[in-house]
Protein backbone atom coordinates (compact mmCIF):
# COMPACT_ATOMS: atom_id res chain seq x y z
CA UNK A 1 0.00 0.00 0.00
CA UNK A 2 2.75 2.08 0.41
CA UNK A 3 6.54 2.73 1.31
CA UNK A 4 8.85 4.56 3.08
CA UNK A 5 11.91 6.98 1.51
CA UNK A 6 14.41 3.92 2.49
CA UNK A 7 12.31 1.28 0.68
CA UNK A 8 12.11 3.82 -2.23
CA UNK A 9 15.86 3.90 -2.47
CA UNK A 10 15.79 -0.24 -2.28
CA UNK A 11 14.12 -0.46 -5.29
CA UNK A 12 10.42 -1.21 -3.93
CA UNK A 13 7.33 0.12 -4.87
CA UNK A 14 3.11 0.42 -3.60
CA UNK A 15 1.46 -2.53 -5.37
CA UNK A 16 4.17 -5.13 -5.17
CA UNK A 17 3.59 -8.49 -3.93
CA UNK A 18 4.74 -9.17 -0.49
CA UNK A 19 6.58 -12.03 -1.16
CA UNK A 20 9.07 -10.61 -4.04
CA UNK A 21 9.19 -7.62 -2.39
CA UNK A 22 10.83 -9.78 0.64
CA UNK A 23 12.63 -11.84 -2.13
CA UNK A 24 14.63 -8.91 -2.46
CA UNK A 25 14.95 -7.10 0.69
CA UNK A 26 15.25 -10.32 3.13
CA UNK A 27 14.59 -7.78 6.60
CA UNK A 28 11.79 -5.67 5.23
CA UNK A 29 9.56 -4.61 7.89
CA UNK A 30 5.88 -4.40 7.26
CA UNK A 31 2.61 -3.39 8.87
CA UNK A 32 -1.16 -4.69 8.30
CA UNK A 33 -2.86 -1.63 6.61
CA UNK A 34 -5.34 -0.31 8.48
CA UNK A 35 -7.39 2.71 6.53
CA UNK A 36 -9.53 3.24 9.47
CA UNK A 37 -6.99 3.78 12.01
CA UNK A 38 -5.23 5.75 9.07
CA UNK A 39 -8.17 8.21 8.68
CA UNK A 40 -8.45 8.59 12.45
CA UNK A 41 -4.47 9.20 12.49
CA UNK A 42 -5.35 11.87 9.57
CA UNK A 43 -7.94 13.78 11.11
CA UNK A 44 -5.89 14.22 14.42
CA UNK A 45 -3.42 15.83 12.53
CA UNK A 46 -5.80 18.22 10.77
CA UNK A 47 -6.62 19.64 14.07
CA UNK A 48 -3.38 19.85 15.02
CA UNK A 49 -2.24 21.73 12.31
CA UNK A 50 -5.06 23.79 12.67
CA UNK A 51 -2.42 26.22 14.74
CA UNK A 52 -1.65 27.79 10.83
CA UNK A 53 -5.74 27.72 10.30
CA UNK A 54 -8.92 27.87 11.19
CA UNK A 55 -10.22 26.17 8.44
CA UNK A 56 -8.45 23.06 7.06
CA UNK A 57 -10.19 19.51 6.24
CA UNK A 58 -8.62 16.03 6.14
CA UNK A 59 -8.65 14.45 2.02
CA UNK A 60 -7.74 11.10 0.69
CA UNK A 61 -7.62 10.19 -2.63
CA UNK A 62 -8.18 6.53 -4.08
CA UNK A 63 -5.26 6.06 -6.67
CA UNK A 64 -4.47 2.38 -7.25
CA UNK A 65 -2.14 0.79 -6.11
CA UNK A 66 -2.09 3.20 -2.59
CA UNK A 67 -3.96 5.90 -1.40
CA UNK A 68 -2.63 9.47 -1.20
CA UNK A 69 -3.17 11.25 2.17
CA UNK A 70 -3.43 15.15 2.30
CA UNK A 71 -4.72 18.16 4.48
CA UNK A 72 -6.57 21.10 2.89
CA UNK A 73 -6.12 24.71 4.19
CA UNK A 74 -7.69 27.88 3.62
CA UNK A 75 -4.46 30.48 4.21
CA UNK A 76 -6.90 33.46 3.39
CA UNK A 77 -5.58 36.24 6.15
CA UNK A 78 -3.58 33.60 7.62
CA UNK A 79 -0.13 33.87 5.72
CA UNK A 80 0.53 37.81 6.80
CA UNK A 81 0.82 36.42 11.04
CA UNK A 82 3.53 34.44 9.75
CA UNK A 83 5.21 36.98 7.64
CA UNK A 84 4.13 36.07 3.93
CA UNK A 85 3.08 33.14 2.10
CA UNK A 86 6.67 31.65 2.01
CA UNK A 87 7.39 32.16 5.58
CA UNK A 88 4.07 30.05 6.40
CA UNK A 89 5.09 27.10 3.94
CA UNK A 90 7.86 26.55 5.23
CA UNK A 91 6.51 26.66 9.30
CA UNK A 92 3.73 23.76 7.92
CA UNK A 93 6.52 21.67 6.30
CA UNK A 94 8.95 22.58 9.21
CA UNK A 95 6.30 21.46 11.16
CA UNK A 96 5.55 18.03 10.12
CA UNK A 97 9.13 17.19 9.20
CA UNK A 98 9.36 17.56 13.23
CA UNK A 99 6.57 14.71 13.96
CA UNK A 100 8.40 12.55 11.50
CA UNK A 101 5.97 13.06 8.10
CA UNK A 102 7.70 13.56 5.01
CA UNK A 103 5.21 16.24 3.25
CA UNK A 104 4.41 18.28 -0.16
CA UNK A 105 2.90 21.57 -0.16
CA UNK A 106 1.14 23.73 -2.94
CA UNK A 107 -0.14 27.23 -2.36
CA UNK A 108 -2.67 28.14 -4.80
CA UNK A 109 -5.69 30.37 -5.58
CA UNK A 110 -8.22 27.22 -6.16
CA UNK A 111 -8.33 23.96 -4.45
CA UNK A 112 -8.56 21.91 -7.36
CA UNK A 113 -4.84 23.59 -8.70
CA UNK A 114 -3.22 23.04 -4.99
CA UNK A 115 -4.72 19.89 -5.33
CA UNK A 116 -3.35 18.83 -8.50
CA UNK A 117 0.22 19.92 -8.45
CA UNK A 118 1.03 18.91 -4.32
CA UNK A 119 -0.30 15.25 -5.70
CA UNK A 120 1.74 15.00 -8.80
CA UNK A 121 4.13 17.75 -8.50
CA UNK A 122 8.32 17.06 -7.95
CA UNK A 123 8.76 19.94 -5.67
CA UNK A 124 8.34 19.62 -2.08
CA UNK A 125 7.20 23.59 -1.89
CA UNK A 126 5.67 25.05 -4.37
CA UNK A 127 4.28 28.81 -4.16
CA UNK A 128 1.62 29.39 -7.63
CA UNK A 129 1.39 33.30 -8.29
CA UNK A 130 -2.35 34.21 -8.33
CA UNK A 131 -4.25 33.65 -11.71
CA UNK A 132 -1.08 31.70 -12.48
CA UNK A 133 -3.03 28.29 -11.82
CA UNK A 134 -4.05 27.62 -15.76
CA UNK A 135 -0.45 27.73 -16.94
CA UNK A 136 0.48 25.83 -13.73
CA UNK A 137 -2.03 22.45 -13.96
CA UNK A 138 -1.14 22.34 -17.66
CA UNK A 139 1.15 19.67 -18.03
CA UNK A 140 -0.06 17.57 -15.29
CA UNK A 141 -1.84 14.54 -16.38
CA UNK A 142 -5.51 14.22 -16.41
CA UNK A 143 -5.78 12.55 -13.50
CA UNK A 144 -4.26 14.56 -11.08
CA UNK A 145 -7.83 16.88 -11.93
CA UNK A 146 -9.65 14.01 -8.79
CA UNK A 147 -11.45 12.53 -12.17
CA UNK A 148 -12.72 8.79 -11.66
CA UNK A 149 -10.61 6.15 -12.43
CA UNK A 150 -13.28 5.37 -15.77
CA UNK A 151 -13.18 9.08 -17.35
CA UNK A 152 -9.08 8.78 -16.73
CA UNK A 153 -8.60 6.03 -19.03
CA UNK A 154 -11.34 7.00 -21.27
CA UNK A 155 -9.55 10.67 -21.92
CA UNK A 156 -6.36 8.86 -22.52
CA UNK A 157 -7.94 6.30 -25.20
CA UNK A 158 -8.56 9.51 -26.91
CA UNK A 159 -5.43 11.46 -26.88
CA UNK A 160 -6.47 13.62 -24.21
CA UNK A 161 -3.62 13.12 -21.44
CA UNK A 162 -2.59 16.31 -20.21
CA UNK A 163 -4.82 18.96 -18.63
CA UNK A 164 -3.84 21.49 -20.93
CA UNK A 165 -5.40 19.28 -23.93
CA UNK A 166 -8.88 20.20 -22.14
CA UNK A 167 -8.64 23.48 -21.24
CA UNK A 168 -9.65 24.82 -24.43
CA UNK A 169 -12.00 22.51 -25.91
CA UNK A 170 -15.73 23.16 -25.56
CA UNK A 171 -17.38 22.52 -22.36
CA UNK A 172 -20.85 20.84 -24.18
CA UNK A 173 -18.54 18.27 -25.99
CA UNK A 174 -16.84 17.07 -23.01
CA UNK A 175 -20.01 17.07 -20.94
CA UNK A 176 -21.59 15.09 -23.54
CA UNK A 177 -18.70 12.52 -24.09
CA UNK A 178 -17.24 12.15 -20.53
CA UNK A 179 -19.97 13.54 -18.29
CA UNK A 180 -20.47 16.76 -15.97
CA UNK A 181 -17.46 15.37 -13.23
CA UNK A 182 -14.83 16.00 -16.03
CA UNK A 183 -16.17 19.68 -16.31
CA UNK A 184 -16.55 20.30 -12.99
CA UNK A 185 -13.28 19.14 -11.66
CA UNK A 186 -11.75 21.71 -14.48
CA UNK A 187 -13.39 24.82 -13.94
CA UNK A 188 -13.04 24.08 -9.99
CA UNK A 189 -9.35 23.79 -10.82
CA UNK A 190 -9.28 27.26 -13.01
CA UNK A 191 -11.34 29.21 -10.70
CA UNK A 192 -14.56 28.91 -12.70
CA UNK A 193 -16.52 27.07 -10.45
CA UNK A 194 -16.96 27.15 -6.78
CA UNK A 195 -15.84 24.57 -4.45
CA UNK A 196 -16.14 25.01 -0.91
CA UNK A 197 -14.35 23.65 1.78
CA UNK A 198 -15.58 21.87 4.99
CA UNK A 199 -13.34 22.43 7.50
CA UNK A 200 -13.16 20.18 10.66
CA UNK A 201 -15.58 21.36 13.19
CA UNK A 202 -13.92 22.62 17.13
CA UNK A 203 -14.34 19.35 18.83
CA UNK A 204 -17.12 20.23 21.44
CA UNK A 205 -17.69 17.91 24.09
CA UNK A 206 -21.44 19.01 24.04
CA UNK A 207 -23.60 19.08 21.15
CA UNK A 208 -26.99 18.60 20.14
CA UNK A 209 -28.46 18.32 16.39
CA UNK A 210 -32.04 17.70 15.43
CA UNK A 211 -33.01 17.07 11.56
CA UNK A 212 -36.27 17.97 10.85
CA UNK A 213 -39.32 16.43 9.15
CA UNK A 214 -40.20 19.37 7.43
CA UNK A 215 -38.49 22.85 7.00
CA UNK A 216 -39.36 25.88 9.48
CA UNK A 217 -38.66 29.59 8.76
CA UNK A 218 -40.93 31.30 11.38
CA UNK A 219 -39.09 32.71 14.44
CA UNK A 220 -41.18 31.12 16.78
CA UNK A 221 -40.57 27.52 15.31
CA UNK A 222 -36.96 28.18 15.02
CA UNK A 223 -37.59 29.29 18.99
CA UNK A 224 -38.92 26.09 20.12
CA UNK A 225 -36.24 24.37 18.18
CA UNK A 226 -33.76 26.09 20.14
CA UNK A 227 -35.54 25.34 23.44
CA UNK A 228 -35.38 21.60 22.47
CA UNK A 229 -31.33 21.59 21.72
CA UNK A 230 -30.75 23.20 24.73
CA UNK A 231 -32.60 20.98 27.11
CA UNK A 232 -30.56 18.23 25.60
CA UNK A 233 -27.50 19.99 26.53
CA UNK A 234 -28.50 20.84 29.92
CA UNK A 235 -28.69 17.45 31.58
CA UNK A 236 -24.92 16.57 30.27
CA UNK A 237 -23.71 19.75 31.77
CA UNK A 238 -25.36 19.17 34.81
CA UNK A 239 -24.59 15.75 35.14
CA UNK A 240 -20.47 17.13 34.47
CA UNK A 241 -20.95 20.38 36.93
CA UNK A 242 -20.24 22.72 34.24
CA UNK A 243 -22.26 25.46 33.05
CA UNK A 244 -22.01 26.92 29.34
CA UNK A 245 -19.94 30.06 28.49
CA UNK A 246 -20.13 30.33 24.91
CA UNK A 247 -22.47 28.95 22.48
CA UNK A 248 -23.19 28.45 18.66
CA UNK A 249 -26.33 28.07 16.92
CA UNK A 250 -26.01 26.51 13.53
CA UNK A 251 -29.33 26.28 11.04
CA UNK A 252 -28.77 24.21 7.42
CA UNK A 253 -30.77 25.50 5.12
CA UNK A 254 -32.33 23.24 2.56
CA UNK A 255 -30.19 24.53 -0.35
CA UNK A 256 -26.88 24.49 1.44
CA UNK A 257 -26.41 27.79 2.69
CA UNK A 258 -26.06 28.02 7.00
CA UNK A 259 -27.10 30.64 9.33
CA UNK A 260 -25.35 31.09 12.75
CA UNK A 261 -26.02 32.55 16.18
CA UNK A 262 -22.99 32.88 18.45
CA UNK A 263 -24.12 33.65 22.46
CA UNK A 264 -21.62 34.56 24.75
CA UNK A 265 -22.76 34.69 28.47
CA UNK A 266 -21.12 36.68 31.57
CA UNK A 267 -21.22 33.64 33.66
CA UNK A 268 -21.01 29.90 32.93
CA UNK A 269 -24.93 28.52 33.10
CA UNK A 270 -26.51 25.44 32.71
CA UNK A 271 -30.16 26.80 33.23
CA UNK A 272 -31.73 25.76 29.76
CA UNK A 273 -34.51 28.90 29.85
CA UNK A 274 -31.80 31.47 30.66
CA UNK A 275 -29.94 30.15 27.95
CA UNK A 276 -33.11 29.94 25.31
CA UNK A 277 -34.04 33.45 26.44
CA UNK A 278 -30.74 34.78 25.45
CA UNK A 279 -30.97 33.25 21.98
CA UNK A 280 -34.69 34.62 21.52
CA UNK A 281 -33.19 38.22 21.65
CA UNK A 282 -31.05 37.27 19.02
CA UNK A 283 -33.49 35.76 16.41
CA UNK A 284 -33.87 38.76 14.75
CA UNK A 285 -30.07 38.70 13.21
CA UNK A 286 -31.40 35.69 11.34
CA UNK A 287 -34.87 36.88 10.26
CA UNK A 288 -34.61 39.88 9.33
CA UNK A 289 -32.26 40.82 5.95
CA UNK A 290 -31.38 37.31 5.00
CA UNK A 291 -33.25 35.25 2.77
CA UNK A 292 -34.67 31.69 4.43
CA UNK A 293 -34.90 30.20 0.70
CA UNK A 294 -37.23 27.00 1.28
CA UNK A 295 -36.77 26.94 5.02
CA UNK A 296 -33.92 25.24 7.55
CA UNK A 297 -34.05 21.38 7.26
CA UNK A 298 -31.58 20.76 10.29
CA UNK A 299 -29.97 22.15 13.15
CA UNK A 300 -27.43 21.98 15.97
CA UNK A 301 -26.35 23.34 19.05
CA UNK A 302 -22.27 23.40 19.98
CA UNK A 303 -21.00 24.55 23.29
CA UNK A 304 -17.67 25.96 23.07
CA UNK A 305 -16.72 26.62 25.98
CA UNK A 306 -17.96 24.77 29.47
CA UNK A 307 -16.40 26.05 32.50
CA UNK A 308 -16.51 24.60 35.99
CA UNK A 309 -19.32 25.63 38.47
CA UNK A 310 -18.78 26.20 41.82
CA UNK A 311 -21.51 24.73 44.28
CA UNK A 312 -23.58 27.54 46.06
CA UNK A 313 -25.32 27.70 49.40
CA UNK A 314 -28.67 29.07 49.34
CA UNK A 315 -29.94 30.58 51.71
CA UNK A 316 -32.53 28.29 54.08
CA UNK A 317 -36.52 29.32 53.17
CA UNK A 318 -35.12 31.21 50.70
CA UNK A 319 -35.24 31.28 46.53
CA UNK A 320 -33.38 34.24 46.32
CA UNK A 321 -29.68 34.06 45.53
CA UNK A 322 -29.23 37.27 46.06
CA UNK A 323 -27.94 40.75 43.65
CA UNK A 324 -25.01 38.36 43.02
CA UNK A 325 -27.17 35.91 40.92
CA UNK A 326 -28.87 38.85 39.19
CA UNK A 327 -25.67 40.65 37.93
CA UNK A 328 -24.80 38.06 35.44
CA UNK A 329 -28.38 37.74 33.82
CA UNK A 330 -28.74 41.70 32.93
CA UNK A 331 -25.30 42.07 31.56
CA UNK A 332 -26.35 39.24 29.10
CA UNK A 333 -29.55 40.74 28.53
CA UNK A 334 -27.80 44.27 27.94
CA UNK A 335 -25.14 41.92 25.73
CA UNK A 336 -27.48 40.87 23.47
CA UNK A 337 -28.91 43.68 22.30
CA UNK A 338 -25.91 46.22 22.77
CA UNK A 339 -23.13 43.86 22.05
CA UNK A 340 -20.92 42.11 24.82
CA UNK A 341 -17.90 44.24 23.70
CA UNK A 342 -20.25 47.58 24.69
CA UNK A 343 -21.00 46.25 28.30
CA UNK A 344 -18.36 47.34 30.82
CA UNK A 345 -18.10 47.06 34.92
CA UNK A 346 -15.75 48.10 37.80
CA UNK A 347 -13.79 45.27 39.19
CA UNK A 348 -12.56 46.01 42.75
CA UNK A 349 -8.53 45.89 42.91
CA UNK A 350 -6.24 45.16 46.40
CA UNK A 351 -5.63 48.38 47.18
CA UNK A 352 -6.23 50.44 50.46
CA UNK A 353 -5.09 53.50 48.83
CA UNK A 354 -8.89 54.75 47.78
CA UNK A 355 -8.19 56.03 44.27
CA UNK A 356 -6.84 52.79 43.38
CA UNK A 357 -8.93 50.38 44.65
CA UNK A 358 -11.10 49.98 41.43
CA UNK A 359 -9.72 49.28 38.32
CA UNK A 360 -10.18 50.56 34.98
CA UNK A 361 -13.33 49.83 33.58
CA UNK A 362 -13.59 46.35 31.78
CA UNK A 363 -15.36 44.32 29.50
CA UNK A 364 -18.17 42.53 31.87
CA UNK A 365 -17.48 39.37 30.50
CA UNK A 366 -14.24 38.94 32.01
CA UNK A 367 -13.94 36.40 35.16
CA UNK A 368 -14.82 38.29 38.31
CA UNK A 369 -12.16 39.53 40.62
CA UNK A 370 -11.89 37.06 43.98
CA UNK A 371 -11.22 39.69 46.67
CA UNK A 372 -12.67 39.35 49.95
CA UNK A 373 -13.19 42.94 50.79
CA UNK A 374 -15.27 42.00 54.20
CA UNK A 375 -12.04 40.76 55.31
CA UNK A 376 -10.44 44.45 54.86
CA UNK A 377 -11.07 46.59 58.59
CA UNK A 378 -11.75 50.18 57.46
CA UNK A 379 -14.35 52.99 58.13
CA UNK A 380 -17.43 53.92 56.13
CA UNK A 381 -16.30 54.82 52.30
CA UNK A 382 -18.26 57.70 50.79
CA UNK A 383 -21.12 57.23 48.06
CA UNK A 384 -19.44 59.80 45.67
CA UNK A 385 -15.46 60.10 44.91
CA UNK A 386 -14.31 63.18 43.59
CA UNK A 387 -12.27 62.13 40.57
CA UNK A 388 -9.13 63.91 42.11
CA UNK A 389 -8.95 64.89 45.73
CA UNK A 390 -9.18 68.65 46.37
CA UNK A 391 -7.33 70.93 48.65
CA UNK A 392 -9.13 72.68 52.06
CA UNK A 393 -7.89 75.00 54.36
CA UNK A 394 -7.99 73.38 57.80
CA UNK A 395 -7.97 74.71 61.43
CA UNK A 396 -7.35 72.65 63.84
CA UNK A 397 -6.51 73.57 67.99
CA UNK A 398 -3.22 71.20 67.55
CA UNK A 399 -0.76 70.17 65.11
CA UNK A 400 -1.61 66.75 66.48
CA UNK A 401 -4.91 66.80 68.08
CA UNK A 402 -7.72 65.33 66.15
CA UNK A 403 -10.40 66.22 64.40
CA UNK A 404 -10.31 69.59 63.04
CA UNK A 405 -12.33 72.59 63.94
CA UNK A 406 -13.61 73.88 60.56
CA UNK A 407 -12.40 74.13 56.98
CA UNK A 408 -12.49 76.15 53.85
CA UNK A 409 -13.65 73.63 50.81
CA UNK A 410 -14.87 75.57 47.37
CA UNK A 411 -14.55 78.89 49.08
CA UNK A 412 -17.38 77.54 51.55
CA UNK A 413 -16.46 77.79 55.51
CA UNK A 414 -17.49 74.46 56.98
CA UNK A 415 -18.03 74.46 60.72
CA UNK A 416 -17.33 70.60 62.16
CA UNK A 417 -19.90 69.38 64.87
CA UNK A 418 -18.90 65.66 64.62
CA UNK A 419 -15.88 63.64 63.35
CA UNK A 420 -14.69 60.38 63.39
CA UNK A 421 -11.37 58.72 62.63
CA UNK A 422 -8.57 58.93 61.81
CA UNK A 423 -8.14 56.09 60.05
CA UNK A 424 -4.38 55.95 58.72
CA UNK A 425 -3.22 54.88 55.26
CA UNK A 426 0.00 53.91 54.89
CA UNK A 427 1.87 54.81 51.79
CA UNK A 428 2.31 51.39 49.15
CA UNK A 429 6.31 51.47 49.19
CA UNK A 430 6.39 48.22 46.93
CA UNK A 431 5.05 50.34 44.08
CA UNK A 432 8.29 52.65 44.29
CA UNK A 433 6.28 55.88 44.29
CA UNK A 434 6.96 58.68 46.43
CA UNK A 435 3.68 59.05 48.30
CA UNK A 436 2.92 60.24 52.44
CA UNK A 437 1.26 59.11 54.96
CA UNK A 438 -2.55 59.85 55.03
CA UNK A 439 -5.27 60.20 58.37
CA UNK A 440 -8.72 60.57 57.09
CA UNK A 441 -11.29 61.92 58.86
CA UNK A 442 -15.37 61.36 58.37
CA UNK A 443 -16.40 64.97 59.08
CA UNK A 444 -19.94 66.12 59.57
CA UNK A 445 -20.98 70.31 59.48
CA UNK A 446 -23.37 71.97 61.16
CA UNK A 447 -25.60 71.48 58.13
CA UNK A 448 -25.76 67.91 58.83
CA UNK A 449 -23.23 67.26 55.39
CA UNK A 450 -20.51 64.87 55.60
CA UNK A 451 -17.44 64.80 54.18
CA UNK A 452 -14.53 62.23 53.89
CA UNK A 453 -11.50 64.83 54.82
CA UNK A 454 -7.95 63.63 54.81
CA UNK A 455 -4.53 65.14 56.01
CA UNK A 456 -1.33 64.42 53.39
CA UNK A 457 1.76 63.69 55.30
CA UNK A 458 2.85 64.23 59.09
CA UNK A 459 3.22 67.21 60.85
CA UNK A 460 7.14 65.83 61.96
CA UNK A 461 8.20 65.30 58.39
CA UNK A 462 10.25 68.01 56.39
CA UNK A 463 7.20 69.12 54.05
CA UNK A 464 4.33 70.69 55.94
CA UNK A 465 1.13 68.29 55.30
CA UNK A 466 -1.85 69.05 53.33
CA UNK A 467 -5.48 68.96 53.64
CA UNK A 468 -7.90 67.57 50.89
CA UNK A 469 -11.39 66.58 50.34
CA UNK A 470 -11.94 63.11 48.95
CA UNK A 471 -15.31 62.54 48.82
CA UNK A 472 -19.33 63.34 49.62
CA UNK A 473 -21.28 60.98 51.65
CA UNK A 474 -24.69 60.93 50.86
C-alpha cells in the first residue's frame, strides 16, 4: 500500500507483492494496513495543524495501487501572522518534518490547482502566483484533476492526457462525451466554479443536532427548536458540573447555505430557559435581511466553551440568591442587544489606597475579581469620589490633636460638629512611588453634610502636610 523513503531507495514500490518484495529485501519490515486507524491518524493531525488555520479539512484520494493522504487549508488572512506566504510554507513543512511526516505543499488560488500539483508535482514547496493556476495544472496529467478512475482512461484512449489538452476545448462536448465530473473538476481547478471547503468542526464535548421532518422559517418555530437543543445539553452539563460560556447556533438551510447565532454569556450557566431566552433576543439577526430560501431542514447546538461551576449555598426558606445571581443575567440581557464588547463594569482591585482600589473599567465578560473585601477593617467609604482629591484650608486647635475645627472647601467655611477617625493609610512602598502618609477623617458640618476629609503627610516630616477633600457621603 505504500513505502517509506528507504524502501524507495531499495528499489520497492506500492502494489508489489509481499513475497518478491521480501525476495529482495530479506529484513523488510511491514505493517497490516489499516485505513480506518489511518483516517483517524489523519484527522488528528488536521486539528493539530489547525495552529496555521482555522479552516483546514482532512482528504484522501483513491489512486491504485495506494492511497494518497493530504490536508486542505484555507491560508486566506492567515499567511501575513507568519510573515508572507513563504514564511508560512515553510513553518507547515517545518512542522511536520518535526513529527516525523515527510510532506508536499502547494499554495494556490483554487483547491482543485493546490490539489493537482502537491499530488503529482516534484517539488516539495511550491508557491503558484495568483491567476497563475491555468499555466500551472497544464502539463499535469488528467488525473491529477480528482477525475474517476473510468473518465481517466477514457480521456487517454482519446489522446487527451494532459490537462492542458482540455482546457480549451468546448465545455458541451466534453459534458456530452465524458460527463459533468470532467467539467466540474476543471473549472473548480481554473477558478470557474466554486468549491467550498468543509473544514473540521472545534471538537465540542457538548452538542446537540435535530433534523427535521419538514423545514421551518418562522421565528417562533426556530424558537422552540432552540428550546429543544438546549434541554438536551443541559442534563450533560449538569450531570459534568459545568455550566455553558459560549455557544453556537447553527441552522442548514435546505439549499446548502447556514445561518449562525454565536451567544456569549457573563457567567457559565446550565439553566436551559436562561440560555433559550438569550438566543430569543437574538433571532432577529437571522430573520430579518437574509433570505430563508425553502426553510432550515436541520440544526445543531455546539457549546464551546464549558467552565466549571462552583456549588452555592442558598440561603434556608429562601429562593433568592441574592444581587449576586442577578448581575450576570442583565449584563447578558444588555449583551445581546448592545453587544458584549459595549457592556463594561468596575472590578474592585487590592488596594487600600482609595483612588486605586477599582480598576479601569472592563469588559463585563471577564472572570470576576476574587477579593474578599469583608475581610479588609476600614471605616465607612463615601457614596461619591471626587475624581481627584481637592485641597481645604484646615484649622485645627493642635498640630496633632484630632479632628479639626472647621475648613475652607470651594470657598465655603465648613463648621465641624462631629468627626470620626482617623483612620491611617499607609503609603504602598512596593510600588516605588513617592507618596505620604494619610489620616482621614469622616467629618460632619453643622448642616448635617458629611465629608470624607484627609490630612497628606505628618506634621514631623520636612514638608508641611496638606489637607484635601476626597469625597461626599450621601
Amino acid at each position: 500500500m505504500a513505502v517509506n523513503g528507504e524502501a524507495v531507495r531499495l528499489g520497492l514500490n506500492p502494489g508489489e507483492l509481499l513475497a518478491d518484495a521480501r525476495a529482495r529485501v530479506p529484513l523488510l519490515e511491514t505493517g497490516d494496513a489499516n485505513s480506518a486507524k489511518d483516517l483517524k491518524a489523519l484527522e488528528r493531525l488536521a486539528r493539530w495543524c489547525g495552529r496555521f488555520s482555522p479552516y483546514i479539512a482532512p482528504w484522501t484520494e483513491e489512486r491504485p495501487p495506494h492511497v494518497l493522504h493530504g490536508l486542505c487549508l484555507d491560508s486566506t488572512g492567515c499567511a501575513h501572522l507568519f510573515g508572507g506566504e513563504d514564511a508560512l510554507a515553510g513553518a507547515i513543512l517545518h512542522a511536520l518534518q518535526g513529527l516525523g511526516l515527510e510532506a508536499r505543499l502547494t499554495l494556490a488560488d483554487t483547491i482543485g490547482a493546490a490539489h493537482a500539483l502537491v499530488s503529482d508535482g516534484k517539488d516539495r514547496c511550491r508557491i503558484v502566483p495568483s491567476g497563475n493556476e491555468r499555466n500551472a495544472i497544464k502539463p499535469l496529467p488528467v488525473a491529477a484533476l480528482r477525475l474517476s478512475p473510468g473518465i481517466s482512461i477514457g480521456l487517454s484512449r482519446v489522446g487527451l492526457k494532459k490537462i492542458g489538452d482540455l482546457i480549451g476545448l468546448p465545455r458541451a462536448s466534453l459534458t456530452k462525451r465524458f460527463g459533468p465530473e470532467l467539467v466540474q473538476r476543471l473549472e473548480q481547478a481554473l477558478g470557474q466554479a466554486p468549491e467550498p471547503l468543509s473544514p473540521l468542526l472545534p471538537q465540542t464535548p457538548y452538542r446537540a443536532r435535530a433534523v427535521l421532518a419538514e423545514p421551518i422559517s418562522l421565528q417562533d418555530h426556530i424558537l422552540t427548536l432552540i428550546e429543544k437543543l438546549v434541554g438536551d445539553v443541559a442534563p450533560a452539563l449538569l450531570r459534568d458540573g459545568k455550566g455553558a460560556r459560549a455557544l453556537l447556533f447553527t441552522l442548514f438551510r435546505v439549499d446548502g447555505e447556514t445561518a449562525e447565532i454565536f451567544l456569549r454569556m457573563a457567567e457559565a450557566t446550565n439553566d436551559p430557559k436562561h440560555i433559550a431566552r438569550l438566543f430569543a433576543l437574538k433571532l432577529d439577526a437571522i430573520s430579518e435581511g437574509q433570505d430563508v430560501g425553502f426553510g432550515y431542514e436541520a440544526a445543531r447546538l455546539d457549546v464551546l466553551t464549558a467552565e466549571k461551576l462552583a456549588a452555592q449555598q442558598a440561603d434556608i426558606g429562601s429562593d433568592d440568591k441574592g444581587h449576586e445571581a442577578h448581575l450576570p443575567l442583565l449584563i447578558d440581557k444588555l449583551g445581546s442587544r448592545l453587544g458584549t464588547e459595549n457592556i463594561e463594569r468596575l472590578y474592585p482591585y487590592e488596594s487600600h489606597i482609595p483612588e486605586r482600589a477599582v480598576s479601569a473599567r472592563e469588559a463585563a465578560l471577564r472572570t470576576k475579581a476574587h477579593t474578599n473585601w469583608e475581610s479588609v477593617p476600614s471605616l465607612p467609604r463615601p457614596l461619591t469620589l471626587l475624581q481627584n482629591a481637592e485641597p481645604a484650608e484646615v484649622m485645627a486647635l493642635l498640630p496633632e490633636a484630632p479632628p479639626p475645627r472647621q475648613f475652607r472647601w470651594r470657598g465655603v467655611l465648613h463648621m465641624i460638629n462631629t468627626a470620626q477617625g482617623p483612620e491611617r493609610i499607609r503609603p504602598e512602598w512596593w510600588h516605588g512611588e513617592p507618596a505620604r502618609t494619610r489620616d482621614y477623617y469622616i467629618v460632619e458640618d453643622e448642616k448635617g453634610r458629611r465629608f470624607w476629609l484627609y490630612r497628606d503627610g505628618l506634621y514631623d516630616e520636612p514638608a508641611a502636610p496638606c489637607w484635601f477633600v476626597h469625597g461626599v457621603f450621601a
